[in-house]
PDB file of N, CA and C in Angstrom:
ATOM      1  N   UNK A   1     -15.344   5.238 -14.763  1.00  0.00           N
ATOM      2  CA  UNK A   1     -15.942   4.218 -15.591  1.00  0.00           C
ATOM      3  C   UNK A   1     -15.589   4.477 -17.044  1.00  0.00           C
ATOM      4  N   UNK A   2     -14.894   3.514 -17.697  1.00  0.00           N
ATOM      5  CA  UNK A   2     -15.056   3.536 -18.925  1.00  0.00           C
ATOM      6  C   UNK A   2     -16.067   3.376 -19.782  1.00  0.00           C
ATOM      7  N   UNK A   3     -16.389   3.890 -20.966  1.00  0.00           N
ATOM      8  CA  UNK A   3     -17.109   3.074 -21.713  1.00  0.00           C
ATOM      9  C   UNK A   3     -16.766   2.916 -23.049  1.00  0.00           C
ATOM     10  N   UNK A   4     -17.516   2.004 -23.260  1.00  0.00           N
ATOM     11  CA  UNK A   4     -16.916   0.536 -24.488  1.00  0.00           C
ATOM     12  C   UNK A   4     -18.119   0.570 -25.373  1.00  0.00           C
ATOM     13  N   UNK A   5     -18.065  -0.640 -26.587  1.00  0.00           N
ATOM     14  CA  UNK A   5     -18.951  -0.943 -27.281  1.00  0.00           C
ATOM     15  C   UNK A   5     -19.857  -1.903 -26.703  1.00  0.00           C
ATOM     16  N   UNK A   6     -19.352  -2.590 -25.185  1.00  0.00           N
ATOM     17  CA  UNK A   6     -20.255  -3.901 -24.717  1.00  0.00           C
ATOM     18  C   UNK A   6     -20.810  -2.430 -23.591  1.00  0.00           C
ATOM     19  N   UNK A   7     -20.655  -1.252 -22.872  1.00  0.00           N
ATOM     20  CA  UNK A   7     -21.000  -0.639 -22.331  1.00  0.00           C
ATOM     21  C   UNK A   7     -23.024  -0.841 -22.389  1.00  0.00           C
ATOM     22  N   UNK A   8     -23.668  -1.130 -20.978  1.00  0.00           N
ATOM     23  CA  UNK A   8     -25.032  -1.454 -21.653  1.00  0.00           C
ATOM     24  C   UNK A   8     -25.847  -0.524 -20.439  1.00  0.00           C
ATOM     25  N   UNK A   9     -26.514   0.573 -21.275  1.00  0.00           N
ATOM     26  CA  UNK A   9     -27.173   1.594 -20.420  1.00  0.00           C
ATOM     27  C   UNK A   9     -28.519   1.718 -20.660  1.00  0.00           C
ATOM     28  N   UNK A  10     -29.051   1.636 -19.612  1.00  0.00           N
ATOM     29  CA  UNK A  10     -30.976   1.881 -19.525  1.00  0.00           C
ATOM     30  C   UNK A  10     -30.950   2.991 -19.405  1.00  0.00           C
ATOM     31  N   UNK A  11     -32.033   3.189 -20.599  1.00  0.00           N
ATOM     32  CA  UNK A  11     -32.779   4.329 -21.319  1.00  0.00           C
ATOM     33  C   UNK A  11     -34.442   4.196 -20.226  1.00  0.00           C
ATOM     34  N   UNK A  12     -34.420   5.258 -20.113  1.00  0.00           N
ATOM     35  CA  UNK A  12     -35.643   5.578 -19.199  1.00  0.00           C
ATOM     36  C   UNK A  12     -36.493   6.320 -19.518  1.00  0.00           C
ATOM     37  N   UNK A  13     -38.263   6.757 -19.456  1.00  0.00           N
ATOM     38  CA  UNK A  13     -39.070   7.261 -20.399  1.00  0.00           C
ATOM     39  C   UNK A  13     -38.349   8.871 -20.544  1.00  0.00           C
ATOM     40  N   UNK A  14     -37.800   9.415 -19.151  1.00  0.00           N
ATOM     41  CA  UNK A  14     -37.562  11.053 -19.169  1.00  0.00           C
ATOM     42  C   UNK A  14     -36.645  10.822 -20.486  1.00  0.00           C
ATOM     43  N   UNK A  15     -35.984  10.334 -20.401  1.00  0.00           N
ATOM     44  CA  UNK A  15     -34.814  10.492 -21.659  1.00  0.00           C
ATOM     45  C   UNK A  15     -35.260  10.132 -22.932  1.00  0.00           C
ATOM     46  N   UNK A  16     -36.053   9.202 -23.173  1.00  0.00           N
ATOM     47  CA  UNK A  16     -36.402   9.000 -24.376  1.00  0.00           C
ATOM     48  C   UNK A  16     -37.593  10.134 -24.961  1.00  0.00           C
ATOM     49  N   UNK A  17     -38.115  10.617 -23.701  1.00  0.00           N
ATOM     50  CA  UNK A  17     -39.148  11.614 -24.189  1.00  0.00           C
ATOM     51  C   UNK A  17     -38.557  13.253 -24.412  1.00  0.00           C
ATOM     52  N   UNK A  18     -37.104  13.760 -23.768  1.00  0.00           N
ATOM     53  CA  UNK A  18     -36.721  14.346 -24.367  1.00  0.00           C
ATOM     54  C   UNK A  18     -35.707  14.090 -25.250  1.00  0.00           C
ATOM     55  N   UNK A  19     -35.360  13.252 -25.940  1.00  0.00           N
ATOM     56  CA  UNK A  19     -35.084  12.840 -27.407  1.00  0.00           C
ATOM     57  C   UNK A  19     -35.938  13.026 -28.257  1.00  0.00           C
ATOM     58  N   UNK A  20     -37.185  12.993 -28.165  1.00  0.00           N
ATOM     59  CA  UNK A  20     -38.055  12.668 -29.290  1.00  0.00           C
ATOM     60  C   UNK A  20     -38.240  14.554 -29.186  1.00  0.00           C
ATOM     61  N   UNK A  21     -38.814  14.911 -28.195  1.00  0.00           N
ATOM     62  CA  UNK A  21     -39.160  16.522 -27.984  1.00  0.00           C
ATOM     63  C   UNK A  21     -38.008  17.498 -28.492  1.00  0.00           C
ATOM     64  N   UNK A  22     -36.789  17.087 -27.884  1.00  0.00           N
ATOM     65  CA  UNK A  22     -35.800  17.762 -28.440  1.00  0.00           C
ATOM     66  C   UNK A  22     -34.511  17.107 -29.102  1.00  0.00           C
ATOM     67  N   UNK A  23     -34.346  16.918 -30.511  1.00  0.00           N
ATOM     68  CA  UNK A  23     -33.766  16.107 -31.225  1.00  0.00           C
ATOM     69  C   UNK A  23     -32.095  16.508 -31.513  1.00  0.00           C
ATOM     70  N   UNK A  24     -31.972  17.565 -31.350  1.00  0.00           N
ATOM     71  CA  UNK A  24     -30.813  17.983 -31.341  1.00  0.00           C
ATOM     72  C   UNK A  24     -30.070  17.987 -29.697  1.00  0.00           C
ATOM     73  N   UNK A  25     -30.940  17.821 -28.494  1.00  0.00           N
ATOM     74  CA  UNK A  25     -30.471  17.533 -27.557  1.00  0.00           C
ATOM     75  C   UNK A  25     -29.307  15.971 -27.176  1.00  0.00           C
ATOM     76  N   UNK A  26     -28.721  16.348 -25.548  1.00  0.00           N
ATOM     77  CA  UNK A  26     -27.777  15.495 -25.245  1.00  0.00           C
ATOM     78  C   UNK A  26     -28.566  13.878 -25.290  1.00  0.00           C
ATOM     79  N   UNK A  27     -29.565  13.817 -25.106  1.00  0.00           N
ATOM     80  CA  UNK A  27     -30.485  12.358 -25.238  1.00  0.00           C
ATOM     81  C   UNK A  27     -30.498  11.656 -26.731  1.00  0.00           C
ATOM     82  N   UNK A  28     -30.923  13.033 -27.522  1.00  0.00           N
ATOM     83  CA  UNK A  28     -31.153  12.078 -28.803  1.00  0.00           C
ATOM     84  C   UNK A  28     -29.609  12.074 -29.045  1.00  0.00           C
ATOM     85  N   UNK A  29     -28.552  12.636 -28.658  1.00  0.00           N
ATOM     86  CA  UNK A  29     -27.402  12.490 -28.917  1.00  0.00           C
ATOM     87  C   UNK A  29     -26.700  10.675 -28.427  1.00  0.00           C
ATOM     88  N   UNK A  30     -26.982  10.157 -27.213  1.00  0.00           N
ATOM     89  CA  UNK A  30     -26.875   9.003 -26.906  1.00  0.00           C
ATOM     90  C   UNK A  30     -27.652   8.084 -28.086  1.00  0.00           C
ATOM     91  N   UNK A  31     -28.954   8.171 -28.209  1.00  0.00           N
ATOM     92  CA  UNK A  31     -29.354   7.155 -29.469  1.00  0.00           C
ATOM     93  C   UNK A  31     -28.437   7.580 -30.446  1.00  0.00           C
ATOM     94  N   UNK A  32     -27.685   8.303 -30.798  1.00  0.00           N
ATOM     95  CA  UNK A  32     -27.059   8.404 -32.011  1.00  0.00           C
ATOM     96  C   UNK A  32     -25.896   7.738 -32.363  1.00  0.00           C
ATOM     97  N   UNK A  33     -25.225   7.686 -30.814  1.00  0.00           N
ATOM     98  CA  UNK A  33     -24.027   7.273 -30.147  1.00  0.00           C
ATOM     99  C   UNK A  33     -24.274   5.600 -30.939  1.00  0.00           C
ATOM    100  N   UNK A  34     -25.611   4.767 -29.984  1.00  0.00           N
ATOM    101  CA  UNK A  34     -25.958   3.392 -29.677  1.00  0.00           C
ATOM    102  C   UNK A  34     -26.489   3.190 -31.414  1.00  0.00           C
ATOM    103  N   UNK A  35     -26.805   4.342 -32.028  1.00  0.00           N
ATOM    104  CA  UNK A  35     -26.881   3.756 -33.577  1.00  0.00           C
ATOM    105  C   UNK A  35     -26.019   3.457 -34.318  1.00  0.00           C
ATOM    106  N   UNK A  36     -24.721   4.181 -34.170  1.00  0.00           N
ATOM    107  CA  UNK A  36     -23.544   3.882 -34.464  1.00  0.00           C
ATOM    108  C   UNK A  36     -22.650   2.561 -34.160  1.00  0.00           C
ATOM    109  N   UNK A  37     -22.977   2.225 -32.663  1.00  0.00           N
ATOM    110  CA  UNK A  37     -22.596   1.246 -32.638  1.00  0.00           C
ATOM    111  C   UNK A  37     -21.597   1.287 -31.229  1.00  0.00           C
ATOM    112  N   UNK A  38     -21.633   2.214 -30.789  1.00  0.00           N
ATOM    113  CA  UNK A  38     -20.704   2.809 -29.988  1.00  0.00           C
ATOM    114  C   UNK A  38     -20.896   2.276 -28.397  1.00  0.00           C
ATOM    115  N   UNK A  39     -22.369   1.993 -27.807  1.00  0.00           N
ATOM    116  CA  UNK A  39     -22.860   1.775 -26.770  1.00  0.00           C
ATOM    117  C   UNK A  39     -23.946   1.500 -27.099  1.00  0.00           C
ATOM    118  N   UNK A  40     -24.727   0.290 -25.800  1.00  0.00           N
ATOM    119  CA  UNK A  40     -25.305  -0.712 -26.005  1.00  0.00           C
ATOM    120  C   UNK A  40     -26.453  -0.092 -24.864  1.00  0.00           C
ATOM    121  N   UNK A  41     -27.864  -0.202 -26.050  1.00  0.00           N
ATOM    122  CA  UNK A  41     -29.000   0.939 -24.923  1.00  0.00           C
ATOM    123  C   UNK A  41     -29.973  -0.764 -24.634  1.00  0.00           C
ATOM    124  N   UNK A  42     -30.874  -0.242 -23.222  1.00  0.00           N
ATOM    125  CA  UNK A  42     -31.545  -1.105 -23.141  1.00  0.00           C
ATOM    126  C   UNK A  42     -32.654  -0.450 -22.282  1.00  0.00           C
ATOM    127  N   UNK A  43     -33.904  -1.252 -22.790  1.00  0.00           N
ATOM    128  CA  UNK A  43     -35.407  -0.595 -21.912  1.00  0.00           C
ATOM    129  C   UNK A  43     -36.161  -1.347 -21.850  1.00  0.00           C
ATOM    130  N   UNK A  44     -37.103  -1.122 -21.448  1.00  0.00           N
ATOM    131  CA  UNK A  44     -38.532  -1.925 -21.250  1.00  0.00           C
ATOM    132  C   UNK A  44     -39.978  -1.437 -22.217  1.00  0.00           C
ATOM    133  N   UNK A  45     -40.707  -2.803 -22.206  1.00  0.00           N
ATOM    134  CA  UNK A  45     -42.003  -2.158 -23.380  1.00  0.00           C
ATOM    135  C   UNK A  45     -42.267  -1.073 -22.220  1.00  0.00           C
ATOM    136  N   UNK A  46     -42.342  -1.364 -20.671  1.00  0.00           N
ATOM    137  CA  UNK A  46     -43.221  -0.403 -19.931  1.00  0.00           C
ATOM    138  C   UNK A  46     -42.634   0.954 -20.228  1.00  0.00           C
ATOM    139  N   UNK A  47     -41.800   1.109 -20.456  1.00  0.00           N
ATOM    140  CA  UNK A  47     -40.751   2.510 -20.575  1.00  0.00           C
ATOM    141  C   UNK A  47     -41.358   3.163 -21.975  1.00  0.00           C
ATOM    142  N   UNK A  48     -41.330   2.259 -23.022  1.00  0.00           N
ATOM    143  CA  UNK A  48     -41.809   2.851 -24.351  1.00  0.00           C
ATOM    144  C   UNK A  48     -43.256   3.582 -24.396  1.00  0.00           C
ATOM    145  N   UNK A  49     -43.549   2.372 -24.002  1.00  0.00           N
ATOM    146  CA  UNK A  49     -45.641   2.767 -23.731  1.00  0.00           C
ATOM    147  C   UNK A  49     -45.205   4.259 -22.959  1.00  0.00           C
ATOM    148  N   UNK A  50     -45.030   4.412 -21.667  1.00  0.00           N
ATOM    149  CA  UNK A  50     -44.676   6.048 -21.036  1.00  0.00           C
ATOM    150  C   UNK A  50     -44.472   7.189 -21.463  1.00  0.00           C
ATOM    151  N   UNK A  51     -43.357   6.454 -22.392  1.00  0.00           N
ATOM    152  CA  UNK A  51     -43.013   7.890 -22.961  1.00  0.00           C
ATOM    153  C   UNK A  51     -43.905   7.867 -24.082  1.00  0.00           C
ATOM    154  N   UNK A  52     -44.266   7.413 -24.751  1.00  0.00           N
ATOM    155  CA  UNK A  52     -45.634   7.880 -25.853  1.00  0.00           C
ATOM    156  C   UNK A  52     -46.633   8.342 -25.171  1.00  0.00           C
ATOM    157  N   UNK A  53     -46.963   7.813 -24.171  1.00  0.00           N
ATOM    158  CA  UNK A  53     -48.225   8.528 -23.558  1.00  0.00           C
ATOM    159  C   UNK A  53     -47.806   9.636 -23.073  1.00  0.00           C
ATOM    160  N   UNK A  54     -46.917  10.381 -22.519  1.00  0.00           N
ATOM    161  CA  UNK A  54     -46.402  11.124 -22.331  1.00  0.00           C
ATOM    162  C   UNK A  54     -46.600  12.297 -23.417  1.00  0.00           C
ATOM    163  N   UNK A  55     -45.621  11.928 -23.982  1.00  0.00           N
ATOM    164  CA  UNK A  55     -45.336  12.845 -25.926  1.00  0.00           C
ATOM    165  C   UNK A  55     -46.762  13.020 -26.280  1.00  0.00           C
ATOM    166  N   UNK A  56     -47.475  12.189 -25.885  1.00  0.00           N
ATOM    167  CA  UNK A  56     -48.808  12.977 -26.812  1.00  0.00           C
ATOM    168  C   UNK A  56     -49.761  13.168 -25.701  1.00  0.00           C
ATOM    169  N   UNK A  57     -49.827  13.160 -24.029  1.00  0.00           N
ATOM    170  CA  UNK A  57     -50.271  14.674 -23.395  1.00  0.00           C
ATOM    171  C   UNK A  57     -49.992  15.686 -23.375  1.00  0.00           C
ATOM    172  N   UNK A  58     -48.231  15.745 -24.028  1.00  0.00           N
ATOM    173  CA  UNK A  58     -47.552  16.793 -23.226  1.00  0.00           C
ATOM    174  C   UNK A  58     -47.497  17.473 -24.504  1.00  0.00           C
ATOM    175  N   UNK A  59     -47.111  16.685 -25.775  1.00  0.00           N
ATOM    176  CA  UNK A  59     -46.108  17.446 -26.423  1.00  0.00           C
ATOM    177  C   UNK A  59     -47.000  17.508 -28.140  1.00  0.00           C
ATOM    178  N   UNK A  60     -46.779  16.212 -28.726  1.00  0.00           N
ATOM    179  CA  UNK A  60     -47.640  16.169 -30.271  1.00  0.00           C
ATOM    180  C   UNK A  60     -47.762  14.712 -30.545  1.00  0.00           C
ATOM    181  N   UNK A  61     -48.663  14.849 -30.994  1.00  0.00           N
ATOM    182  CA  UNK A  61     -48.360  13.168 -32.211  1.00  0.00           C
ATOM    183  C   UNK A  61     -47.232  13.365 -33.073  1.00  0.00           C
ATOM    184  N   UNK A  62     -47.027  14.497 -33.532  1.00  0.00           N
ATOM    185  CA  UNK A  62     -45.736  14.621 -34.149  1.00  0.00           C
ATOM    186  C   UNK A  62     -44.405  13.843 -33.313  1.00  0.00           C
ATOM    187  N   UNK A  63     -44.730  14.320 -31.858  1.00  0.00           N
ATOM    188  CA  UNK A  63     -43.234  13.628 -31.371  1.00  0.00           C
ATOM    189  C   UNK A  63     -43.598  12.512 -31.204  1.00  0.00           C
ATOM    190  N   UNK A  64     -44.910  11.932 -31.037  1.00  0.00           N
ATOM    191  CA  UNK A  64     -44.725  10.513 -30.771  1.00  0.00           C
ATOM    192  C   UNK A  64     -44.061  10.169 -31.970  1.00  0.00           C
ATOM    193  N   UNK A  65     -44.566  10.628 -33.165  1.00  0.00           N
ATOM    194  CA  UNK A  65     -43.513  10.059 -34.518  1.00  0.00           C
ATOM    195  C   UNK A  65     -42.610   9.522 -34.399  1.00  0.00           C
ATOM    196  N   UNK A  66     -42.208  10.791 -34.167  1.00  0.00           N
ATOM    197  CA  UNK A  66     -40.394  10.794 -33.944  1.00  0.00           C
ATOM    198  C   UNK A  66     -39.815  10.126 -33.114  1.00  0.00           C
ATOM    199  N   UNK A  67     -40.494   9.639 -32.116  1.00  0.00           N
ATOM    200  CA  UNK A  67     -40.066   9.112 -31.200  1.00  0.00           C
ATOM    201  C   UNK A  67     -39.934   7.344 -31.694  1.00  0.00           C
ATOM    202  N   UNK A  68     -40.849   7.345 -32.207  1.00  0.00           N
ATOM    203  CA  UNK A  68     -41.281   5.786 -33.122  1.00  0.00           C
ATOM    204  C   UNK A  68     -39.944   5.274 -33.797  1.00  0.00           C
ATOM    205  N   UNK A  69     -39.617   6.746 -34.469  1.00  0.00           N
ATOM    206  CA  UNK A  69     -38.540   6.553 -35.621  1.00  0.00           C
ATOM    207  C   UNK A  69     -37.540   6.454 -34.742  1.00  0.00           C
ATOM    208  N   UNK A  70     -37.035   7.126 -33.786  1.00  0.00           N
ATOM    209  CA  UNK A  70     -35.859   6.674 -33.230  1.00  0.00           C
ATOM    210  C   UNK A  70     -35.408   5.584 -32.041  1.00  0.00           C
ATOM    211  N   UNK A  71     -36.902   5.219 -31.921  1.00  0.00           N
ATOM    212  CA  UNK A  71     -36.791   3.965 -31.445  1.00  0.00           C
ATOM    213  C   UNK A  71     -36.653   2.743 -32.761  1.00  0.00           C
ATOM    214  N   UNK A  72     -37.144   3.047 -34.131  1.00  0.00           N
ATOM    215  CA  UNK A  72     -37.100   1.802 -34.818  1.00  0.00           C
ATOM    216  C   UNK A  72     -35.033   1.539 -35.386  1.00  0.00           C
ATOM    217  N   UNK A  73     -34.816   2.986 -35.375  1.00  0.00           N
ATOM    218  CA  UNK A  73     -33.402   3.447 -36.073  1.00  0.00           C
ATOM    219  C   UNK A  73     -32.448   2.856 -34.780  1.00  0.00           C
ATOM    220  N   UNK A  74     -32.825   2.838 -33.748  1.00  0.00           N
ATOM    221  CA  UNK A  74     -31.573   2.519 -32.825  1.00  0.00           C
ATOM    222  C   UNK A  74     -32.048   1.165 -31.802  1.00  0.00           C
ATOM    223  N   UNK A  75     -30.697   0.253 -32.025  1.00  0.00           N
ATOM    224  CA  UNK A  75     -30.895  -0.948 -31.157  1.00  0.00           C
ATOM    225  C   UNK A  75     -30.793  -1.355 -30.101  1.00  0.00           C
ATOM    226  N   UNK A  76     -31.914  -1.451 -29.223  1.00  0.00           N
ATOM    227  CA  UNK A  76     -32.442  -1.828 -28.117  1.00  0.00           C
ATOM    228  C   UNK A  76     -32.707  -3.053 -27.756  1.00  0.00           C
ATOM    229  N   UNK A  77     -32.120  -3.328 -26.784  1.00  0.00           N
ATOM    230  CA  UNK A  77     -32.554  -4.633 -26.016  1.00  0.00           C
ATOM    231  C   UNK A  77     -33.036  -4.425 -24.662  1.00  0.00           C
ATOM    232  N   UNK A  78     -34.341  -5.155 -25.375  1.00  0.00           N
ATOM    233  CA  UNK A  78     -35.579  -5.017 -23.806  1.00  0.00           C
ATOM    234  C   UNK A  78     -35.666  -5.958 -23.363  1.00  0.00           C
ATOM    235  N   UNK A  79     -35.916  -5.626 -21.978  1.00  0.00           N
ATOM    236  CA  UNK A  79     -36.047  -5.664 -20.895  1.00  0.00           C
ATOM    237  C   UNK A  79     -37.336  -6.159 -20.069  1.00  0.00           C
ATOM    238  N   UNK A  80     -37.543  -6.913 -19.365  1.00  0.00           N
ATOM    239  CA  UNK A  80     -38.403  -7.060 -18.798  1.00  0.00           C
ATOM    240  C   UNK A  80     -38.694  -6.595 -17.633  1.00  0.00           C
ATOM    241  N   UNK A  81     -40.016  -6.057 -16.703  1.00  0.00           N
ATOM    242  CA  UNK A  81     -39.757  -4.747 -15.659  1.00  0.00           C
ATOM    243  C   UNK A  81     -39.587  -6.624 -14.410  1.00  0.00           C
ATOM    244  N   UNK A  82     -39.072  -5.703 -14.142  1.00  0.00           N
ATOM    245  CA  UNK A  82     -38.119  -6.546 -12.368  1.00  0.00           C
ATOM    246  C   UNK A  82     -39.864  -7.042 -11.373  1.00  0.00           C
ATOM    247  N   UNK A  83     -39.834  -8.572 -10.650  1.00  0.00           N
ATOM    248  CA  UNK A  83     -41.264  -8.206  -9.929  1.00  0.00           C
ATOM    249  C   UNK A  83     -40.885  -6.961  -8.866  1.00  0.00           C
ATOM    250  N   UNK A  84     -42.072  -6.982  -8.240  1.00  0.00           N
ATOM    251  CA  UNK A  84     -41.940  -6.242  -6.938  1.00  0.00           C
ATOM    252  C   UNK A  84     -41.131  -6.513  -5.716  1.00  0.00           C
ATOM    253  N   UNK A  85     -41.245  -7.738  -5.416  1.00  0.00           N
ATOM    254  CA  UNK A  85     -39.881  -7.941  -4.647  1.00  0.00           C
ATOM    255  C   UNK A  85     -38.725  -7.847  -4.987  1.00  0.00           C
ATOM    256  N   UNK A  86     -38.176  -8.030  -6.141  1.00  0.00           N
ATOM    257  CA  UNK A  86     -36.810  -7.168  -6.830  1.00  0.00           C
ATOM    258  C   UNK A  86     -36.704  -6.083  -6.547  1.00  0.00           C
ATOM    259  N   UNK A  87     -37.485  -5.155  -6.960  1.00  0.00           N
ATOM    260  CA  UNK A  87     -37.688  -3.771  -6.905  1.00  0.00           C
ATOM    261  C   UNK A  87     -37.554  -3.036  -5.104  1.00  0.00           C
ATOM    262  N   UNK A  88     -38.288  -3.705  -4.457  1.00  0.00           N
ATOM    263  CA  UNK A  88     -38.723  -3.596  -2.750  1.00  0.00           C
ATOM    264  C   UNK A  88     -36.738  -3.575  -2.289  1.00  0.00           C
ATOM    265  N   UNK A  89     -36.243  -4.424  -2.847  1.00  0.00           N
ATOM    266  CA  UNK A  89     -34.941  -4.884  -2.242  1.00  0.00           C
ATOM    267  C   UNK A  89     -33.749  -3.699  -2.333  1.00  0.00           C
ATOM    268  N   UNK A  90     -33.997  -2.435  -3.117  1.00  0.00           N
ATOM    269  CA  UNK A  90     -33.875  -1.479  -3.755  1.00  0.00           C
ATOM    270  C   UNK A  90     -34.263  -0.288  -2.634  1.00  0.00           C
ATOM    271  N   UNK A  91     -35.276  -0.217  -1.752  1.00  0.00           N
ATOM    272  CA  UNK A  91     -35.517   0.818  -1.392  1.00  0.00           C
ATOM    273  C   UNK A  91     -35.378   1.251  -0.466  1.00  0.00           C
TER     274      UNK A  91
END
């Protein structure tokens, strides 16, 4: 598989929550990629809400911060979650 600038990859809460936890990691490295311009990220509000709730059982309000910020710094196109019979067709 190549990838391109139309390349369009879902971001999922594990990944966005270690981006925010670990910022110098391969995750926050992809938002850095899709801030640039390089590849095209995409998620869901349900995904965002997760990983904040997440970041602040697990980790700090600090990372929810951060996590805020690198969701406001990099462009995302969301997603709406699939119904259940979408999903069912999958398993």
């Amino acid at each position: 598989m190549n990838i391109t600038r139309q390349t369009l990859l879902f971001i999922d809460a594990a990944a966005l929550f270690v981006a925010a936890k670990t910022p110098t990691g391969g995750s926050a490295y992809i938002l850095k990629i899709a801030q640039l311009g390089f590849l095209q990220l995409c998620t869901s509000p349900a995904v965002l809400h997760q990983t904040e709730r997440n970041l602040l059982l697990k980790v700090s309000l600090g990372a929810v911060r951060d996590h805020q910020l690198q969701v406001a710094n990099t462009p995302f196109r969301l997603v709406s979650v699939p119904p259940a019979s979408t999903v069912e067709q999958f398993s």
